[in-house]
N, C-alpha and C. Protein backbone atom coordinates (compact mmCIF):
# COMPACT_ATOMS: atom_id res chain seq x y z
N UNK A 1 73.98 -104.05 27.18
CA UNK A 1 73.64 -103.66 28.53
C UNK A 1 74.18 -104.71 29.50
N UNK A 2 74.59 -104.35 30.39
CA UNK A 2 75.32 -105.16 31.63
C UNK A 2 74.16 -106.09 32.74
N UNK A 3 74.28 -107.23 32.53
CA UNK A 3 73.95 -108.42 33.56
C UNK A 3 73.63 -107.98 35.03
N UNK A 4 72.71 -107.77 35.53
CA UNK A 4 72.97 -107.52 36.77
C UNK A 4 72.50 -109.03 37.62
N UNK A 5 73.38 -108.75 38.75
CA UNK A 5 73.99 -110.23 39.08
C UNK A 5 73.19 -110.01 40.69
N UNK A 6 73.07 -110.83 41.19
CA UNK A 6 72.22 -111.75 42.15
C UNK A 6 72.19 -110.66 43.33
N UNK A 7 73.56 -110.26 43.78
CA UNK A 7 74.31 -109.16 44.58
C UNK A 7 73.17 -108.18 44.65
N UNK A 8 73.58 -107.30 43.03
CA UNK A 8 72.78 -105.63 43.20
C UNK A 8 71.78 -105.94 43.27
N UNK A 9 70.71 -107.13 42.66
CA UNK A 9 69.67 -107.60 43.04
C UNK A 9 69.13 -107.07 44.30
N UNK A 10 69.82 -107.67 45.24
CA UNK A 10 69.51 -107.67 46.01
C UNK A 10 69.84 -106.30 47.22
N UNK A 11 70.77 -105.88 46.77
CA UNK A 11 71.01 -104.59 47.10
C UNK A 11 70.01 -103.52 46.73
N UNK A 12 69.41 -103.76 45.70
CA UNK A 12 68.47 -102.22 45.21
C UNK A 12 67.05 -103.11 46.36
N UNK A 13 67.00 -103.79 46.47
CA UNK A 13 65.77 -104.14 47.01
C UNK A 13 66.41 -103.82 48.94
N UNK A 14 67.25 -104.09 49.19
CA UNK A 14 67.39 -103.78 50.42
C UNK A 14 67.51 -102.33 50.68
N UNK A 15 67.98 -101.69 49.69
CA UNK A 15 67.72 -100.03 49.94
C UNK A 15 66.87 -99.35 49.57
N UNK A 16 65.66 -100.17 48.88
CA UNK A 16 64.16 -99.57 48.71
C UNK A 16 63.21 -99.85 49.97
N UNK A 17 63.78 -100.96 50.79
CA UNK A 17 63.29 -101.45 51.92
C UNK A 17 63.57 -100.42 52.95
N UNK A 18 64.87 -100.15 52.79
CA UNK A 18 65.35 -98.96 53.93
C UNK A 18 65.05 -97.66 53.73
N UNK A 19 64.98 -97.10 52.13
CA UNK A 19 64.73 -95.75 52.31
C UNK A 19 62.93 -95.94 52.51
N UNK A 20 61.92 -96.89 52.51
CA UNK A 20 61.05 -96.91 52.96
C UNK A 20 60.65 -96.84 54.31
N UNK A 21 61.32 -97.61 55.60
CA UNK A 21 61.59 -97.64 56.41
C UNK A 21 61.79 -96.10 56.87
N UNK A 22 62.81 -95.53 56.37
CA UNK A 22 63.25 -94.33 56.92
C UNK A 22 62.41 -93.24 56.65
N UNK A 23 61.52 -92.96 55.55
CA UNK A 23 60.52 -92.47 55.25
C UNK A 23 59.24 -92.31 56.32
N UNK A 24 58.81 -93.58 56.71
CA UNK A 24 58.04 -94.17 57.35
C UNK A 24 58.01 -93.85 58.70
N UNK A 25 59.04 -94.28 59.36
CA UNK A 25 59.47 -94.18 61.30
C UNK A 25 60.03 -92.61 61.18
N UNK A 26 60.28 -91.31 60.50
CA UNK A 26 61.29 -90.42 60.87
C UNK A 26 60.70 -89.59 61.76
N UNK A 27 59.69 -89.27 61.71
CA UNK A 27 58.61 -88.78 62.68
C UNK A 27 57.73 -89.48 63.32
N UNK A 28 58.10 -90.34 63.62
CA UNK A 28 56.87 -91.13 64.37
C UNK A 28 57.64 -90.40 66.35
N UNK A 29 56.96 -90.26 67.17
CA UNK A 29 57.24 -89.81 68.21
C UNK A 29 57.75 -90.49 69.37
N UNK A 30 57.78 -92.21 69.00
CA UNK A 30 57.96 -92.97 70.03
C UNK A 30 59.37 -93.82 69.49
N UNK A 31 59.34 -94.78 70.66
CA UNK A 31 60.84 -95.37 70.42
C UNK A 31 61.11 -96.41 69.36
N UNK A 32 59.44 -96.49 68.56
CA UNK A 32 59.82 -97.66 67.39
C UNK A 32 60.53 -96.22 66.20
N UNK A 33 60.79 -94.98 66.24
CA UNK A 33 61.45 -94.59 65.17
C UNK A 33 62.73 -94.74 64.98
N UNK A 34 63.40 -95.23 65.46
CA UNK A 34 64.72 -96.16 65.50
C UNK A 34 64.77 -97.38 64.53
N UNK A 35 63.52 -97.97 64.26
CA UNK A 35 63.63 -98.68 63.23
C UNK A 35 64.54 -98.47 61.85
N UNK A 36 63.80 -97.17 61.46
CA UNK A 36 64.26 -97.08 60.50
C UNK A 36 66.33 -96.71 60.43
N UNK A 37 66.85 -96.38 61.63
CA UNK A 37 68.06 -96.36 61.76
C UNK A 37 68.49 -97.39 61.97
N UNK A 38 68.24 -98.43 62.73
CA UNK A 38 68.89 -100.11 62.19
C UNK A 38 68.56 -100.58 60.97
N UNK A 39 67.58 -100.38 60.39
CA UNK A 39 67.50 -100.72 59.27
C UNK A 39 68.46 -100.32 57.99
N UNK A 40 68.94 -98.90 58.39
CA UNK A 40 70.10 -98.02 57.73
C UNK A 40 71.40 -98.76 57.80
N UNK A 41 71.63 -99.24 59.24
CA UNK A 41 73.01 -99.52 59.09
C UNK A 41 73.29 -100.86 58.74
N UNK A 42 71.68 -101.38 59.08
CA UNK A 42 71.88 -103.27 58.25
C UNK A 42 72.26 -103.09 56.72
N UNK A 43 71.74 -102.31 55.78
CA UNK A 43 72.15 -102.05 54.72
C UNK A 43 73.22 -101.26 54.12
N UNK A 44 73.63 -100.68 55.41
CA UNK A 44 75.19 -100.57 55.20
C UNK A 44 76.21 -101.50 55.19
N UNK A 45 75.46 -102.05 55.93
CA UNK A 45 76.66 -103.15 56.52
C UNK A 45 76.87 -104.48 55.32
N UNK A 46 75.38 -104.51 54.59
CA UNK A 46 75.12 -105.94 53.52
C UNK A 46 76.09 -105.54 52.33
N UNK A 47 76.13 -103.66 52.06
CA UNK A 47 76.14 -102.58 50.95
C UNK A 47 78.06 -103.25 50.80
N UNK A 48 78.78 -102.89 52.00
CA UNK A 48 80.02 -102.90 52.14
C UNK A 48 80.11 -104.44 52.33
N UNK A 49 79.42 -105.29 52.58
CA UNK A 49 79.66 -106.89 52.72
C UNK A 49 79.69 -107.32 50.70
N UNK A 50 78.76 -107.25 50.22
CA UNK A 50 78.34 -107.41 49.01
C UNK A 50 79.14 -107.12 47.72
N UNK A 51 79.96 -106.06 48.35
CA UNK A 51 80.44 -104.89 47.20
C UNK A 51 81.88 -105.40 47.35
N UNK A 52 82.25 -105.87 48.95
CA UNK A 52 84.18 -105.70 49.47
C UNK A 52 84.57 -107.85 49.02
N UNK A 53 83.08 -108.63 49.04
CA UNK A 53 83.74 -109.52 49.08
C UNK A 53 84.32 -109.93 47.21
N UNK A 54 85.16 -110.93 47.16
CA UNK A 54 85.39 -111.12 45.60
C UNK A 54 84.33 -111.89 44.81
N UNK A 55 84.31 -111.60 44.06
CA UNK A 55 83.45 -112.19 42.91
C UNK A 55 84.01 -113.66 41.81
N UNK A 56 85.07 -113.47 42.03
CA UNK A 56 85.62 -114.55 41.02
C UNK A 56 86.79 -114.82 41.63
N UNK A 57 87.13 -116.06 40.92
CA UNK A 57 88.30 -116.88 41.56
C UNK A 57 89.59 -115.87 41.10
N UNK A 58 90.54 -115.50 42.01
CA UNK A 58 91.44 -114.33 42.25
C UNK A 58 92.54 -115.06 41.66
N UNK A 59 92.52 -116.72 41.03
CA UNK A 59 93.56 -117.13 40.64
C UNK A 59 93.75 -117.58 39.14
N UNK A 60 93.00 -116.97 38.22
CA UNK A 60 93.02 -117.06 37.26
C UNK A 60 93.76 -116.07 36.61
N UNK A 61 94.69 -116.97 35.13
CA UNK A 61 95.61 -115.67 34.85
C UNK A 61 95.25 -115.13 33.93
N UNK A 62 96.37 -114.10 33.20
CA UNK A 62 95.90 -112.68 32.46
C UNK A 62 95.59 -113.65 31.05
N UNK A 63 96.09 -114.49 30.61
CA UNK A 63 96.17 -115.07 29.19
C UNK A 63 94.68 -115.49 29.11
N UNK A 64 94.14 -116.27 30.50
CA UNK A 64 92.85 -116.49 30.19
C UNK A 64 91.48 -115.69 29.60
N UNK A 65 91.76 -114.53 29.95
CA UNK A 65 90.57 -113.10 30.06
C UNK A 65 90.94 -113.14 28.33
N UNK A 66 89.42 -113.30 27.54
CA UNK A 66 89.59 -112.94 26.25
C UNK A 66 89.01 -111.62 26.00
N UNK A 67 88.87 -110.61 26.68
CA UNK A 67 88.46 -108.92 26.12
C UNK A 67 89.25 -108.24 27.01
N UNK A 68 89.61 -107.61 26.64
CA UNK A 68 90.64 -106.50 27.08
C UNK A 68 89.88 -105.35 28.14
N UNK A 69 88.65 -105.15 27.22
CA UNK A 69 88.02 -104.13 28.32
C UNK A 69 86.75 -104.48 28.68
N UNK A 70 86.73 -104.53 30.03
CA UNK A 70 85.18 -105.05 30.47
C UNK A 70 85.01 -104.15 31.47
N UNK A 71 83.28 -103.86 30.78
CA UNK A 71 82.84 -102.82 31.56
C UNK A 71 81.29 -103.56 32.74
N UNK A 72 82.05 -104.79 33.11
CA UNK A 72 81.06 -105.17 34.11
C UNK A 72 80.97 -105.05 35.39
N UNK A 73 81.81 -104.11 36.09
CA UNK A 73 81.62 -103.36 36.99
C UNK A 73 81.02 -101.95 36.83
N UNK A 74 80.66 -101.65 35.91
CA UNK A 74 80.11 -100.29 35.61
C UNK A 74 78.74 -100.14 36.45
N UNK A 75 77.95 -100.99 35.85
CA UNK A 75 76.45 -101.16 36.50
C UNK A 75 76.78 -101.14 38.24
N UNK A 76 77.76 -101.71 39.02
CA UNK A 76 77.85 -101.90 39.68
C UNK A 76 78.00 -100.52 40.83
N UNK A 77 79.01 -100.03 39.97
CA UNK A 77 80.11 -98.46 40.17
C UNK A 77 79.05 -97.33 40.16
N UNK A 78 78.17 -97.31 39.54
CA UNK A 78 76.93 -96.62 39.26
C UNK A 78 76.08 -96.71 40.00
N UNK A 79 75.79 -97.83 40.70
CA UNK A 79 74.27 -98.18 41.20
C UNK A 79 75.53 -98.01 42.91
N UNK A 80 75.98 -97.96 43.45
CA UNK A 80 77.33 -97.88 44.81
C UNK A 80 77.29 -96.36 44.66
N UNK A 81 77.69 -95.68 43.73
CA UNK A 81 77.52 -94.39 43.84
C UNK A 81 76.54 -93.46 43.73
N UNK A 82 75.09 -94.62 43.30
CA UNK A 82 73.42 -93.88 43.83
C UNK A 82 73.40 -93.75 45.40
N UNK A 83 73.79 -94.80 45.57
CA UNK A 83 73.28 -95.34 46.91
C UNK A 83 74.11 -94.40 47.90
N UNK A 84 75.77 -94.56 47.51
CA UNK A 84 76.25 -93.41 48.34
C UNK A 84 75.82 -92.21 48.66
N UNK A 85 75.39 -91.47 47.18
CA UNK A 85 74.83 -90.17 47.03
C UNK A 85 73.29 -90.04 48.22
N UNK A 86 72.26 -90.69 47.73
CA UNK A 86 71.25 -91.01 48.67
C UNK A 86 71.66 -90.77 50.25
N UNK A 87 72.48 -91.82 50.62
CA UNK A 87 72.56 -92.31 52.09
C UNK A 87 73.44 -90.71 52.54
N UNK A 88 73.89 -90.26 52.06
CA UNK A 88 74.21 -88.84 52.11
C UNK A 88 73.00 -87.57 52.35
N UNK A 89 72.46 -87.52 51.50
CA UNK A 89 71.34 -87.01 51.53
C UNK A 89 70.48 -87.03 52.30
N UNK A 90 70.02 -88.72 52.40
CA UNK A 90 69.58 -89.14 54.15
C UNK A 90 70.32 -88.73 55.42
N UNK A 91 71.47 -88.68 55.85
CA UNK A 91 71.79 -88.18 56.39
C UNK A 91 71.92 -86.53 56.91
N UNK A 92 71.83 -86.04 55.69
CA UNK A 92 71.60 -84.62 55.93
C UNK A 92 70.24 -84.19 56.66
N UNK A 93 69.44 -84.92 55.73
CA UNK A 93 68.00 -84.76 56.04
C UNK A 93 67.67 -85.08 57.57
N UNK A 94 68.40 -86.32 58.37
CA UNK A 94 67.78 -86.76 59.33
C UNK A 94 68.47 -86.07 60.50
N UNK A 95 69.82 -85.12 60.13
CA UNK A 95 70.44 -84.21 60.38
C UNK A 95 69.67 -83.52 61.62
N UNK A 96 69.07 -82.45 60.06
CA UNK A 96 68.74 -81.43 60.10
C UNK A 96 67.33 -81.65 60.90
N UNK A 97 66.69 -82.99 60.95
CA UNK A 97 64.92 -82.96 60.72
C UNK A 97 65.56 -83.75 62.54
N UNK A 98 66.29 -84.27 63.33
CA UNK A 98 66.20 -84.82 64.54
C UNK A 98 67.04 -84.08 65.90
N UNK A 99 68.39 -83.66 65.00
CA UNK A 99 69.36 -83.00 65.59
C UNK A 99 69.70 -81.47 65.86
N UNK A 100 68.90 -80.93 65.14
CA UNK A 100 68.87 -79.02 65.16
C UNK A 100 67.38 -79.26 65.90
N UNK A 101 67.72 -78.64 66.68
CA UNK A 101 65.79 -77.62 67.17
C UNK A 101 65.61 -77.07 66.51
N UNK A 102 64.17 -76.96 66.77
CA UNK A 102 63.77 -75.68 65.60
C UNK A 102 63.49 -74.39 66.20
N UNK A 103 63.66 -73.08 65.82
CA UNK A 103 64.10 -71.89 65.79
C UNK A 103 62.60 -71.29 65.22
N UNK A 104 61.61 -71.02 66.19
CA UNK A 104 60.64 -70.02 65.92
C UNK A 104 60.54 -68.54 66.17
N UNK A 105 60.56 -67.70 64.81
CA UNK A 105 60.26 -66.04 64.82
C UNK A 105 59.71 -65.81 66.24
N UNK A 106 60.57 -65.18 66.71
CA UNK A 106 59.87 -63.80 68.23
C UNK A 106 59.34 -62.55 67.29
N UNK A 107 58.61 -61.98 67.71
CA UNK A 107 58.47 -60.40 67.48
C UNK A 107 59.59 -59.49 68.08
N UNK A 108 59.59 -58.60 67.33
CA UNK A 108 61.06 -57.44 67.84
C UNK A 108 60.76 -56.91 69.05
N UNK A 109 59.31 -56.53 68.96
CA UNK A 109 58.81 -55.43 70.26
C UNK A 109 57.60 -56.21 70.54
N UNK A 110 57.16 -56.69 71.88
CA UNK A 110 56.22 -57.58 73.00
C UNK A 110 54.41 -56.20 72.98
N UNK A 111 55.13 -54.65 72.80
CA UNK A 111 54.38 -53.82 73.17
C UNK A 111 53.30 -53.77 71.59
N UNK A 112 53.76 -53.88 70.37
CA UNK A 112 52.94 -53.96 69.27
C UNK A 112 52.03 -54.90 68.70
N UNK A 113 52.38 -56.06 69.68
CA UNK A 113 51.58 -57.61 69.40
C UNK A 113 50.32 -57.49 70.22
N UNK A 114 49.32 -58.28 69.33
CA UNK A 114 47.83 -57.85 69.85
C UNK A 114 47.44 -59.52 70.62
């Protein structure tokens, strides 16, 4: 099983923080429900900081690496493409739940309603 390293650490905890957050403020009626949308894009922003910077010294050569195949970005590739999937999903959701009005049934005919 693959090492998880200081990074996703800290990444699964910043996006349990946020999808809590976003849970929390999505209906609240006043101007603290914005919270939970800075809170979204701080963890976007750590998600793509965390993931884009390098991990190891970029100047080491091929003779050094003794396994041919390493699958220690996997955990990584996996847990980037929860999170994508999610923050997708969130988005749909906060979509649909801030940005559409909602659409309540009329009656056909005003003269049959009691």
């Amino acid at each position: 099983m693959a090492d998880l390293g200081t990074g996703v650490i800290i990444l699964i905890i910043v996006w349990v923080i946020t999808l809590a957050l976003l849970t929390l403020f999505t209906f609240v009626q006043s101007p603290i429900r914005f919270i939970g949308l800075v809170a979204l894009v701080i963890a976007i922003i750590m998600t793509l900081v965390l993931t884009l910077l390098p991990r190891e010294d970029s100047n080491q050569s091929l003779e050094s690496k003794t396994t041919l195949n390493s699958y220690a970005g996997l955990a990584r590739i996996l847990i980037l493409t929860f999170l994508c999937v999610t923050f997708l999903v969130g988005l749909v959701l906060i979509f649909i739940h801030e940005v559409l009005p909602p659409i309540f049934a009329q009656p056909i005919r005003k003269r049959f309603v009691r």
